[in-house]
N, C-alpha and C. Protein backbone atom coordinates (compact mmCIF):
# COMPACT_ATOMS: atom_id res chain seq x y z
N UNK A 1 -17.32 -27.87 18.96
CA UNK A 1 -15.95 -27.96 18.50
C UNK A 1 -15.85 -27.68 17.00
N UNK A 2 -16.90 -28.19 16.18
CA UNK A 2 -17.17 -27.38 14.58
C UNK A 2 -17.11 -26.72 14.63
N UNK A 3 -17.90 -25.45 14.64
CA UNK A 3 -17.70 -24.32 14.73
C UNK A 3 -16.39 -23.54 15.01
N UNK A 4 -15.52 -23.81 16.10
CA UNK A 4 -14.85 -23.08 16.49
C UNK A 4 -13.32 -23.45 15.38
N UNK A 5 -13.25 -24.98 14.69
CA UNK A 5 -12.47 -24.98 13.69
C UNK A 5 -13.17 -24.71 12.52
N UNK A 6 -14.04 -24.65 12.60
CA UNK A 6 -14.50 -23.63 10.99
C UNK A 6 -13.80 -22.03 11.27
N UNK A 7 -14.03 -21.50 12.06
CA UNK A 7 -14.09 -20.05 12.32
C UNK A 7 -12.30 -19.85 12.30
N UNK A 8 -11.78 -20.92 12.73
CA UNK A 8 -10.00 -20.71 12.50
C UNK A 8 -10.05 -20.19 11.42
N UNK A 9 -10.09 -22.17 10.17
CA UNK A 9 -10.10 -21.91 8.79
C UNK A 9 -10.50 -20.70 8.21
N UNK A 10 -11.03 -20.24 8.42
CA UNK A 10 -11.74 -19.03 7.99
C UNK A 10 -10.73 -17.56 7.80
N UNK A 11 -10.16 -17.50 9.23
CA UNK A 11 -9.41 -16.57 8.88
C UNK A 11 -8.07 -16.92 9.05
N UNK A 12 -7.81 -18.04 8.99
CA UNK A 12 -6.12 -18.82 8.69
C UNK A 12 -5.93 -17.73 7.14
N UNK A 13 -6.41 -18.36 6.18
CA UNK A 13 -6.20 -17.58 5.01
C UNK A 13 -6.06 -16.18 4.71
N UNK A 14 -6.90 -15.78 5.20
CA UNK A 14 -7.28 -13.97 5.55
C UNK A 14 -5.48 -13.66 5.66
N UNK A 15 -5.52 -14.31 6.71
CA UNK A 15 -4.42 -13.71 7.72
C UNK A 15 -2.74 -13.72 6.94
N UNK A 16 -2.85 -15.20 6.78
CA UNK A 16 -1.61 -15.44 5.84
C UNK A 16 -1.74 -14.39 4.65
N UNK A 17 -2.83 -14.69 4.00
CA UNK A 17 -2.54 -13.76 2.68
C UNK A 17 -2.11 -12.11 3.56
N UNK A 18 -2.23 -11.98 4.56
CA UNK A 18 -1.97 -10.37 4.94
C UNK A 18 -0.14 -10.58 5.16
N UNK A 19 -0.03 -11.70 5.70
CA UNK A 19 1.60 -11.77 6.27
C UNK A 19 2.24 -11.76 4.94
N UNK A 20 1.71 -12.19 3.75
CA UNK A 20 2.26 -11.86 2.09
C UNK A 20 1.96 -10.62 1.86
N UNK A 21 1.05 -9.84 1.75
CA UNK A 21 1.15 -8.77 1.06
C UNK A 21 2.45 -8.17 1.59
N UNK A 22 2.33 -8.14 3.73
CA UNK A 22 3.44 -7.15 4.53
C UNK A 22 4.37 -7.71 3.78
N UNK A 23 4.58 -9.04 3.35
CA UNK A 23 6.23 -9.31 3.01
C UNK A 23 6.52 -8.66 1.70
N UNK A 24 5.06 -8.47 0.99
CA UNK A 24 5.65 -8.25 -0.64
C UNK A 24 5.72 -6.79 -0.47
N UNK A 25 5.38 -6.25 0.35
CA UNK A 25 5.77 -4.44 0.81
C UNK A 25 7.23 -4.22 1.06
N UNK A 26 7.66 -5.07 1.69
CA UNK A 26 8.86 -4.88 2.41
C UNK A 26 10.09 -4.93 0.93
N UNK A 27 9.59 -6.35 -0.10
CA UNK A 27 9.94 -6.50 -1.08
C UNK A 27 10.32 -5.33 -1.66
N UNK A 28 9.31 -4.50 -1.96
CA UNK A 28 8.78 -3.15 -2.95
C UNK A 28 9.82 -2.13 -1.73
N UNK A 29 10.23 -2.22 -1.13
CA UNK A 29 11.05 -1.37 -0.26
C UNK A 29 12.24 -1.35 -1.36
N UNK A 30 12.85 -2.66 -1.11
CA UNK A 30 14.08 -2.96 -2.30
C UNK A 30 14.23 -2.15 -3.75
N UNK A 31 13.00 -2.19 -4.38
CA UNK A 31 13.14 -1.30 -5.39
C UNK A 31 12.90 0.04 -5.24
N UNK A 32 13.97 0.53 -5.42
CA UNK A 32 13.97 2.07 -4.50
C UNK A 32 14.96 2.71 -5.56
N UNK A 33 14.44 4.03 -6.16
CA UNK A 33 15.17 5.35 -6.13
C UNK A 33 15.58 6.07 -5.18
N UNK A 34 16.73 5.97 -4.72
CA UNK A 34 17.47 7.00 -3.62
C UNK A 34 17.54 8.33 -4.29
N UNK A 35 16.43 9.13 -3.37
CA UNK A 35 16.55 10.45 -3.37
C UNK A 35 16.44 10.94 -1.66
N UNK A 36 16.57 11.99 -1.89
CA UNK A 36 16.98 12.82 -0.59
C UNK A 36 15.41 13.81 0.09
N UNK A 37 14.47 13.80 0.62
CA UNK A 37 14.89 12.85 2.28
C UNK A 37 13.81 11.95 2.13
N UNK A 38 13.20 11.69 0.56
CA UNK A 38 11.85 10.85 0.80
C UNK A 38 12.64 9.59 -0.40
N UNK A 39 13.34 8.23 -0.65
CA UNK A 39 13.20 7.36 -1.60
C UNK A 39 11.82 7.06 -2.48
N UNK A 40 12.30 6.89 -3.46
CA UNK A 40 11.02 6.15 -4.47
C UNK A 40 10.68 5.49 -4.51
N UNK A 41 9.88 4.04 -4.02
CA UNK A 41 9.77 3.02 -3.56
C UNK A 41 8.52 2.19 -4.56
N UNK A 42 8.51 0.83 -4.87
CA UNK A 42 7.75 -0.03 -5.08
C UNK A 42 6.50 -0.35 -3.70
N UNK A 43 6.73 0.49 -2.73
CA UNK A 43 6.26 -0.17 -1.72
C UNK A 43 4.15 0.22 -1.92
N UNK A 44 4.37 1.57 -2.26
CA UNK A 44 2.86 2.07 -2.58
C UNK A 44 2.21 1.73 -3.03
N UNK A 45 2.92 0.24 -4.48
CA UNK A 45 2.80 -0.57 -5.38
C UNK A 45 1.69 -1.27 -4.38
N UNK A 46 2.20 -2.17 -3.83
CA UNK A 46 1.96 -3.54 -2.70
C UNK A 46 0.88 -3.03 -1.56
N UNK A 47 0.67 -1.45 -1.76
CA UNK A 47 0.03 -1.52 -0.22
C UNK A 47 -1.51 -1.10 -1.43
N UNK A 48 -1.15 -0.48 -2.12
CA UNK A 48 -2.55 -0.33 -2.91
C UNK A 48 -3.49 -1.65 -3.18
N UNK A 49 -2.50 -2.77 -3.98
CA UNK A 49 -2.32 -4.10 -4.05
C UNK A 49 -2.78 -4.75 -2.96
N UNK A 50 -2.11 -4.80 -1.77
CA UNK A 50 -3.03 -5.42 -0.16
C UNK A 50 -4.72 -5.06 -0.48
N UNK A 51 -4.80 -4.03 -0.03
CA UNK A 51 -6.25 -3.16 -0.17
C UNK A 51 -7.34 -3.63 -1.74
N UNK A 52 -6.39 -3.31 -2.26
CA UNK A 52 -7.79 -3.93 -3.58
C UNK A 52 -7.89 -5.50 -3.54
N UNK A 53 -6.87 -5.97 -3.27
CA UNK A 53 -6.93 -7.87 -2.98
C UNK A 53 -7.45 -8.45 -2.14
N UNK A 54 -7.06 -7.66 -0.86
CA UNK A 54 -7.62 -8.37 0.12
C UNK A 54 -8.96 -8.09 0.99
N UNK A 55 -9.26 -6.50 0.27
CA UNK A 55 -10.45 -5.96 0.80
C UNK A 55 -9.85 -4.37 1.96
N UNK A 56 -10.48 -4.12 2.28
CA UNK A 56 -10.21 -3.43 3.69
C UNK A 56 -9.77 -3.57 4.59
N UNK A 57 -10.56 -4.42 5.43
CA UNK A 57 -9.46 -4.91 6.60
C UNK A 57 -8.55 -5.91 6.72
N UNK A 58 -8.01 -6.68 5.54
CA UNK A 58 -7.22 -7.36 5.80
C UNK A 58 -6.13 -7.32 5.33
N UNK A 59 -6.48 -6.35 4.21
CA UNK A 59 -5.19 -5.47 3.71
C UNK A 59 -5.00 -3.95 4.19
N UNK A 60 -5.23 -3.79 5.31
CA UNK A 60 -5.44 -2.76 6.58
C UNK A 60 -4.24 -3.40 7.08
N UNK A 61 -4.51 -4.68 7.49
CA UNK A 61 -4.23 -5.70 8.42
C UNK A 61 -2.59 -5.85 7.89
N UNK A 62 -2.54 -6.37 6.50
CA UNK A 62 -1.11 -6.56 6.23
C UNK A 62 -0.31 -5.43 6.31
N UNK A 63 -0.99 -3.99 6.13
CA UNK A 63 0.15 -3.13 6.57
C UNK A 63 0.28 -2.87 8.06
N UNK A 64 -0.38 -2.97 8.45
CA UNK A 64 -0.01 -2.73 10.12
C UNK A 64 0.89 -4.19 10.54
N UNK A 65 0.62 -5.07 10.27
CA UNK A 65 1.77 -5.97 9.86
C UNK A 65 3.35 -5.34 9.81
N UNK A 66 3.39 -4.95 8.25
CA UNK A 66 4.30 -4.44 7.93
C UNK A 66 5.22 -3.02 8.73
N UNK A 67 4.50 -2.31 9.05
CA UNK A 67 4.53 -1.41 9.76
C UNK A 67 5.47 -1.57 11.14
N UNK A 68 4.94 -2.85 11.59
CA UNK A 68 5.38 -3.12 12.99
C UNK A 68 6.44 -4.07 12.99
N UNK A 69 6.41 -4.63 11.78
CA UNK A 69 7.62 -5.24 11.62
C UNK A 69 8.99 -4.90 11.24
N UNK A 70 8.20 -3.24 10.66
CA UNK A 70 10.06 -2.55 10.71
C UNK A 70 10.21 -1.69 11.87
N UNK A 71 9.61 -2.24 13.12
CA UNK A 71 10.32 -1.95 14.47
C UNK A 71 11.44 -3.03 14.85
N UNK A 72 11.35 -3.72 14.47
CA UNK A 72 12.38 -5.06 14.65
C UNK A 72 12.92 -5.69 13.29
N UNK A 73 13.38 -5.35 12.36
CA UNK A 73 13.68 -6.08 11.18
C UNK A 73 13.63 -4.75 10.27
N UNK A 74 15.00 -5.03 9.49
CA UNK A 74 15.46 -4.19 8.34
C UNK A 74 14.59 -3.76 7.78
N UNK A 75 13.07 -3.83 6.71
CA UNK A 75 12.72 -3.81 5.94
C UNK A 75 12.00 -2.48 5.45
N UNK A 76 12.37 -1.95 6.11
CA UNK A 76 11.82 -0.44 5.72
C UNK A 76 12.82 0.10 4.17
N UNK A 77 12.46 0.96 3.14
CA UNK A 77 13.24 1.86 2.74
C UNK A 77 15.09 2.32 2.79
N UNK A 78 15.99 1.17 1.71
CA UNK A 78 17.41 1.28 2.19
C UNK A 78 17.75 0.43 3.41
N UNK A 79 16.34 -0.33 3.93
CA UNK A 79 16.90 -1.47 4.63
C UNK A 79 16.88 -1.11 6.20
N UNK A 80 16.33 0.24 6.27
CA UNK A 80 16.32 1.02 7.92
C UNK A 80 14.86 -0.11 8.17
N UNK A 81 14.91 0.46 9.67
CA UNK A 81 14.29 -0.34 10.52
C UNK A 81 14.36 1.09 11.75
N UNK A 82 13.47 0.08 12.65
CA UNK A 82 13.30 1.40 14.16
C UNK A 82 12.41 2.30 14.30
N UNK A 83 12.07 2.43 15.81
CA UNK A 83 11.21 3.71 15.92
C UNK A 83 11.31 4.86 15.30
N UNK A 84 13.04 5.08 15.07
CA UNK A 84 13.32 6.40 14.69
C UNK A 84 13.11 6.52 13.47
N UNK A 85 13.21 5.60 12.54
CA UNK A 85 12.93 5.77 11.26
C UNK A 85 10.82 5.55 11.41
N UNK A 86 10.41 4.98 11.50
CA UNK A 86 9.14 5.18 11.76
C UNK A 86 8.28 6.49 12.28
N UNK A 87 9.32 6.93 13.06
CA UNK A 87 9.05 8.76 13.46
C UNK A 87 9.31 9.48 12.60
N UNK A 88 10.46 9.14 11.75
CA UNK A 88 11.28 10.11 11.50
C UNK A 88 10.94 11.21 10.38
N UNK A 89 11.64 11.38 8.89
CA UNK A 89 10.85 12.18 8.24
C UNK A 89 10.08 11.46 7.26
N UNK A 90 10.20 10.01 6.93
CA UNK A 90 9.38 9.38 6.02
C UNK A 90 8.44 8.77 6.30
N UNK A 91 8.44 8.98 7.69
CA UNK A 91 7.35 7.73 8.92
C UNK A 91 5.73 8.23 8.32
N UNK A 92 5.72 9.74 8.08
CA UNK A 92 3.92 10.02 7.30
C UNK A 92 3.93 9.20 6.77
N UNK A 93 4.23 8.65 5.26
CA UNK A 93 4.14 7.73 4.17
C UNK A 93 4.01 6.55 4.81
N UNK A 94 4.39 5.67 5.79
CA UNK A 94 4.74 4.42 6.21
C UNK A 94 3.31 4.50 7.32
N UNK A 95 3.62 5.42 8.18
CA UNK A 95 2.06 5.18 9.18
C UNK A 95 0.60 5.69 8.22
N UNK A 96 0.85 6.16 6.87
CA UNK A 96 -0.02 5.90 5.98
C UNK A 96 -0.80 5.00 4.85
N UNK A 97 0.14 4.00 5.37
CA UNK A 97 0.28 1.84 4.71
C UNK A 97 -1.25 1.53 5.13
N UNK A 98 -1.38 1.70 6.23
CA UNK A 98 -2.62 0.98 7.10
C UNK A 98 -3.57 1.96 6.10
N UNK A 99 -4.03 3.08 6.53
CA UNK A 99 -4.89 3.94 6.33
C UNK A 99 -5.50 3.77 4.76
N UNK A 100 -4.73 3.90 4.22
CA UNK A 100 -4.21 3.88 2.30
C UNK A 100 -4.78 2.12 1.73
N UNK A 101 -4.57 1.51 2.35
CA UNK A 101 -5.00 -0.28 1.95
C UNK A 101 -6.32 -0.21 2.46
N UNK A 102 -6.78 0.33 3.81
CA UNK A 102 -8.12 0.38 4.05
C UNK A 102 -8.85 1.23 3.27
N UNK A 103 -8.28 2.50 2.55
CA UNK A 103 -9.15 3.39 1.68
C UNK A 103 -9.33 2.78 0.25
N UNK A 104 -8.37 1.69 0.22
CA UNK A 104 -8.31 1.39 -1.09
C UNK A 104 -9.63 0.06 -1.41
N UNK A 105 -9.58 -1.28 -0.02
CA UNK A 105 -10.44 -1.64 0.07
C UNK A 105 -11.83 -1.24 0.01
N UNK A 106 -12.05 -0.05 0.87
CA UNK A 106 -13.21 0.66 0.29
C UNK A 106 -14.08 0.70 -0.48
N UNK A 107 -13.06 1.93 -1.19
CA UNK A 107 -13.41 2.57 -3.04
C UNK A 107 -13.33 1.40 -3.77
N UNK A 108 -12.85 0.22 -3.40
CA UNK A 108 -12.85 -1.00 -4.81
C UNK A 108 -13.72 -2.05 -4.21
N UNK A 109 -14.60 -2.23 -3.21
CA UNK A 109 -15.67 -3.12 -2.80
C UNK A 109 -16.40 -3.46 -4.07
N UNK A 110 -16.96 -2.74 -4.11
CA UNK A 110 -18.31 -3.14 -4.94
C UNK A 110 -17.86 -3.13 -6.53
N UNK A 111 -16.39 -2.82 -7.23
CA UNK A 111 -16.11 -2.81 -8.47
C UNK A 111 -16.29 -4.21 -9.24
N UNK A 112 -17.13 -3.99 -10.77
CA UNK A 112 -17.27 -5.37 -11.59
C UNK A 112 -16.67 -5.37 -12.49
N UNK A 113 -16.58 -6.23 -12.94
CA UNK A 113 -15.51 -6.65 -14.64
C UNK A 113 -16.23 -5.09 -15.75
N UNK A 114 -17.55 -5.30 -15.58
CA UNK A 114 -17.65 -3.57 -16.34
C UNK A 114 -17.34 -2.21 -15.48
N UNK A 115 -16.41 -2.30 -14.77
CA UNK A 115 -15.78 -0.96 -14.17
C UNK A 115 -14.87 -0.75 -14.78
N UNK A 116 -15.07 0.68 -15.73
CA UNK A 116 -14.01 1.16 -16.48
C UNK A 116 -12.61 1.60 -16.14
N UNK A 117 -11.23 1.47 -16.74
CA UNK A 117 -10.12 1.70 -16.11
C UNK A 117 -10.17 3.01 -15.97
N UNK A 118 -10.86 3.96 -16.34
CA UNK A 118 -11.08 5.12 -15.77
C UNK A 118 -11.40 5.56 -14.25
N UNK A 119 -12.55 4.80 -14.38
CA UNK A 119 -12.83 4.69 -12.72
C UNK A 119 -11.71 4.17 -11.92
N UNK A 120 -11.56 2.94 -11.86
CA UNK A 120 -10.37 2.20 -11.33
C UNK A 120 -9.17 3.29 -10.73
N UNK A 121 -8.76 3.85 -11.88
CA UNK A 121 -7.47 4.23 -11.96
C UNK A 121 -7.74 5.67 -10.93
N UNK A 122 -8.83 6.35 -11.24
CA UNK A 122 -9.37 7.31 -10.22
C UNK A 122 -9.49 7.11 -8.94
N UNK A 123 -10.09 6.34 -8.52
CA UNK A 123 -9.97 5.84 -7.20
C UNK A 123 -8.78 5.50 -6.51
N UNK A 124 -7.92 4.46 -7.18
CA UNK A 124 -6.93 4.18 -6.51
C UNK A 124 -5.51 5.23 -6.80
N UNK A 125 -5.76 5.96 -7.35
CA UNK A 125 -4.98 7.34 -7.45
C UNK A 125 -5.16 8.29 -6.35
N UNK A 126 -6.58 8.82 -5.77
CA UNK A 126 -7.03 9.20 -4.80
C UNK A 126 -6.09 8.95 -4.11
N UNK A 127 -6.39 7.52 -3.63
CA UNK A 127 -5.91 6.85 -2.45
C UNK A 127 -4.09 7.15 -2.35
N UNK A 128 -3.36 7.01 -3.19
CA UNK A 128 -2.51 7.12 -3.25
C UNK A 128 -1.88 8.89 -3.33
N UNK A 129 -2.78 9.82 -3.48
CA UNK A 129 -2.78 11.15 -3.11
C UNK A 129 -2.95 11.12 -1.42
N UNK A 130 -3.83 10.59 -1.21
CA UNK A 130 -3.56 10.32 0.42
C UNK A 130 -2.37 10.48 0.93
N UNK A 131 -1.69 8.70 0.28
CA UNK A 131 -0.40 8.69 1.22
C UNK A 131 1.32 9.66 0.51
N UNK A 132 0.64 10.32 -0.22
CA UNK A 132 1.67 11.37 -0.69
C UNK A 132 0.94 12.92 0.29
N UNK A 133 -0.06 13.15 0.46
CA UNK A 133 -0.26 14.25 1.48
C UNK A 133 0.49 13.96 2.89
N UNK A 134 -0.83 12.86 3.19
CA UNK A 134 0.01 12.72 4.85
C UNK A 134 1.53 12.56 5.21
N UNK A 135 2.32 11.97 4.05
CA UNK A 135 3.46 11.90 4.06
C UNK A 135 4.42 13.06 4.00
N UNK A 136 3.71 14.16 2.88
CA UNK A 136 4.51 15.24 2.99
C UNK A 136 4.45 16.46 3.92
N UNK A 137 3.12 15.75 4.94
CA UNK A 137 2.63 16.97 5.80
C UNK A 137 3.64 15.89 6.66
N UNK A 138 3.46 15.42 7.28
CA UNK A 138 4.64 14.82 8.37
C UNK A 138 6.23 15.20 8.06
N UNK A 139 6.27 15.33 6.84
CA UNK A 139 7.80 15.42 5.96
C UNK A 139 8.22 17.26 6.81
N UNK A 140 7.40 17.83 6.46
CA UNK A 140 6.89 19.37 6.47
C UNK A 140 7.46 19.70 7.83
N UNK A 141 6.77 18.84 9.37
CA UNK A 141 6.67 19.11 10.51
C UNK A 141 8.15 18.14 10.99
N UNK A 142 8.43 17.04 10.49
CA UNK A 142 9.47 16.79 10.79
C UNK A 142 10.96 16.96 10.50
N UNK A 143 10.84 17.71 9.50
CA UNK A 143 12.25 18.14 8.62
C UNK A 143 12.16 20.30 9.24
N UNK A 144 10.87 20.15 9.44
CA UNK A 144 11.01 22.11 9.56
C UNK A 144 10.74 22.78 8.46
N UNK A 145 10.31 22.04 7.42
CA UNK A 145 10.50 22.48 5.92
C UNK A 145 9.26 23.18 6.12
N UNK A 146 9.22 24.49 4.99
CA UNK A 146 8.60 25.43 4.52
C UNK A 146 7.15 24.29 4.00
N UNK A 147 5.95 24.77 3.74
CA UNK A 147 5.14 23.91 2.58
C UNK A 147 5.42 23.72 1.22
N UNK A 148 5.92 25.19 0.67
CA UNK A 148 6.51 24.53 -0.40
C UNK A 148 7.65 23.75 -1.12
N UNK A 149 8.63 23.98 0.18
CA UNK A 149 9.97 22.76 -0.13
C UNK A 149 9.20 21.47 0.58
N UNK A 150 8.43 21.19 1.45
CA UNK A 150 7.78 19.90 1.55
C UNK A 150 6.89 19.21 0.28
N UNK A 151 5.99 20.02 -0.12
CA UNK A 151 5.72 19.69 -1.52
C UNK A 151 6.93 19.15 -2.57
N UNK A 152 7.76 20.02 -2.80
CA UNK A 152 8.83 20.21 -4.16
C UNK A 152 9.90 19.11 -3.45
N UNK A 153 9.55 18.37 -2.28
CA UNK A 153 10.94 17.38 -1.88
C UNK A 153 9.54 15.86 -1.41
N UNK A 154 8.41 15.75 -0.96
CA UNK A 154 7.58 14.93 -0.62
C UNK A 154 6.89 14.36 -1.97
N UNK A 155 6.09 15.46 -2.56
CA UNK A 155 4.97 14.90 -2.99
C UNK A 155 5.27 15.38 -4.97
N UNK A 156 5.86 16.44 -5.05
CA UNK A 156 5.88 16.63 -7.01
C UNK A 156 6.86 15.52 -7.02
N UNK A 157 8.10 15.09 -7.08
CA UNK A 157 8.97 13.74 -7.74
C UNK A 157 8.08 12.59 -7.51
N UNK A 158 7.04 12.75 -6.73
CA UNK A 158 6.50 11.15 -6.96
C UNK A 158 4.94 10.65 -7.90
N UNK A 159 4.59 11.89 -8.62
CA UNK A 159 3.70 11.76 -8.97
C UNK A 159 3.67 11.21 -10.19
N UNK A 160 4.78 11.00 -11.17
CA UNK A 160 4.67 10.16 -12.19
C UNK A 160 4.89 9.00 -11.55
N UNK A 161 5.88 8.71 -10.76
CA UNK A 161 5.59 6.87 -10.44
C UNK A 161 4.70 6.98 -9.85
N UNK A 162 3.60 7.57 -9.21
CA UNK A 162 2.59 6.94 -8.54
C UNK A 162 1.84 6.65 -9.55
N UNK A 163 1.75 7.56 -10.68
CA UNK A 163 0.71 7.31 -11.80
C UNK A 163 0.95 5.99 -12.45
N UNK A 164 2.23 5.53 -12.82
CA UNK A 164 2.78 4.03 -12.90
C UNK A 164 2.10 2.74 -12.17
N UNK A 165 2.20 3.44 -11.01
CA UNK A 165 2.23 2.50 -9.78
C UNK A 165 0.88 1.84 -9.96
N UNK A 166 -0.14 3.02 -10.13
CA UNK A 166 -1.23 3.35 -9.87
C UNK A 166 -1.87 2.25 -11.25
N UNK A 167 -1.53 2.52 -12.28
CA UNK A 167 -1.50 2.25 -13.70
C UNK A 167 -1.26 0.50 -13.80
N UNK A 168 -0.17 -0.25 -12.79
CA UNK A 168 -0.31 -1.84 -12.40
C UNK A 168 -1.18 -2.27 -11.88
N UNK A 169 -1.29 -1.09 -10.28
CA UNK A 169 -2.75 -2.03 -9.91
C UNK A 169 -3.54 -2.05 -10.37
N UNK A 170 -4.53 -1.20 -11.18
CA UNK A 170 -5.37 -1.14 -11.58
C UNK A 170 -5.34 -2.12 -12.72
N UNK A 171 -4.29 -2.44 -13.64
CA UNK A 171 -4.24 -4.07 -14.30
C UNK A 171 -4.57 -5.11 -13.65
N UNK A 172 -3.47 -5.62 -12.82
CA UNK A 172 -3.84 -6.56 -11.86
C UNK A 172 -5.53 -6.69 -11.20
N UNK A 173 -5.82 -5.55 -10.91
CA UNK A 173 -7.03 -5.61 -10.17
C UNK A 173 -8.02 -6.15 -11.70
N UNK A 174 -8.17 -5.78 -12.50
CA UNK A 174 -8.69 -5.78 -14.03
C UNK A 174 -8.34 -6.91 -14.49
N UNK A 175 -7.46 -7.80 -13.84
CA UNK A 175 -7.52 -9.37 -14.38
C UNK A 175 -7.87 -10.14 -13.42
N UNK A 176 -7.32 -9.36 -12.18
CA UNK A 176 -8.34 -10.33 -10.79
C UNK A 176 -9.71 -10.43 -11.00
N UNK A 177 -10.42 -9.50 -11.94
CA UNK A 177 -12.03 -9.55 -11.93
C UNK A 177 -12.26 -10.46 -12.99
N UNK A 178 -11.78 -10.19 -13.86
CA UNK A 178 -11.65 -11.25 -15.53
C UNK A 178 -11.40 -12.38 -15.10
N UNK A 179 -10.63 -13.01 -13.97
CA UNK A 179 -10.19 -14.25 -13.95
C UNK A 179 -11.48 -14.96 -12.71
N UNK A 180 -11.74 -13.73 -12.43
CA UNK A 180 -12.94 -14.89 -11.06
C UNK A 180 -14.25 -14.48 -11.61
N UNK A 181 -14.63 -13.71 -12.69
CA UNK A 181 -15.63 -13.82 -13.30
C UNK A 181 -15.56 -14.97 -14.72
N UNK A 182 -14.55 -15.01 -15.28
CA UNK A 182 -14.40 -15.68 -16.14
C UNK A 182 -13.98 -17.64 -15.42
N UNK A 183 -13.13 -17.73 -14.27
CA UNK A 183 -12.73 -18.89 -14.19
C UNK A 183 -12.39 -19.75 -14.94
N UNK A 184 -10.96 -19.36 -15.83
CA UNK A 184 -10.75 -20.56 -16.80
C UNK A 184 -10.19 -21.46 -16.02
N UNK A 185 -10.11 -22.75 -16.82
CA UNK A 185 -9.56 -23.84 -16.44
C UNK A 185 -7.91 -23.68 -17.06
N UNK A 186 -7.32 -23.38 -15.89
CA UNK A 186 -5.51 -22.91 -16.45
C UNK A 186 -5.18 -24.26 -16.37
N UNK A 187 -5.63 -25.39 -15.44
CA UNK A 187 -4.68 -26.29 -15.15
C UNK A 187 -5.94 -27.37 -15.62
């Protein structure tokens, strides 16, 4: 009977922290540039964020979470929800949440307090080239668009905020290491 409530505890936490990241995605939905047919979203913010925090699979985990939760609940982008918006022309970017937090877990496993923000910022830029490809190749096949109006409407308007985007986590991640290598006493 030990064992089997150790092994809960264990991933009670895992899990919750994944049902936060999906919620703080959904959050990052809210902050949105309305543009036409892809929004600007905080959300790439949070899923990079899942993935370097929680590792691979459990910030895998919070976007498939998230994912499935805007089959039933507003929280997608402008507040859509549904299969159809999940199909539709922004669904690459969104069925690219999962994929993108697991690539991000990855490439940031083994990073230490001496991993330069160079590196950092490389990697999780990658990753975030990811979910601007797959997104604009789905954009491409679901809109009918040419490659280069899928490019010039998917993936060029988002490359300075991703570099932004890209530019927080890699802080955050850079004080998450400072603070559990360092362990001050805050309280």
């Amino acid at each position: 009977m030990q064992i089997t409530i150790h092994q809960a505890k264990s991933v009670t936490k895992p899990i919750a922290y994944s049902f936060l990241f999906a919620a703080l995605t959904a959050l990052g939905a809210w902050v949105e540039v309305p543009m036409f047919p892809v929004p600007m979203t905080m959300q790439t913010c949070a899923v990079l964020l899942s993935g370097a925090l929680l590792g691979a699979r459990w910030g895998a985990l919070s976007q498939i979470i998230y994912v499935l939760g805007g089959l039933f609940l507003p929280i997608y982008a402008g507040g859509a929800m549904g299969i159809s918006t999940l199909f539709g022309a922004t669904g690459g970017y969104l069925l690219s949440f999962p994929i993108a937090a697991f690539l991000t877990g990855i490439s940031l496993r083994n990073i230490t307090i001496e991993t330069s923000l160079y590196t950092l910022f490389l990697r999780v830029f990658a990753v975030s080239l990811v979910i601007m490809v797959l997104g604009t190749i789905w954009l491409q096949v679901a809109l009918n668009l040419s490659l280069i109006q899928a490019i010039s409407f998917g993936f060029v308007p988002f490359i300075i905020g991703d570099v932004i985007k890209c530019m927080i986590v890699v802080a955050i991640v850079k004080a998450d290491k400072w603070i559990s290598t360092h362990k001050p006493n805050l309280f």
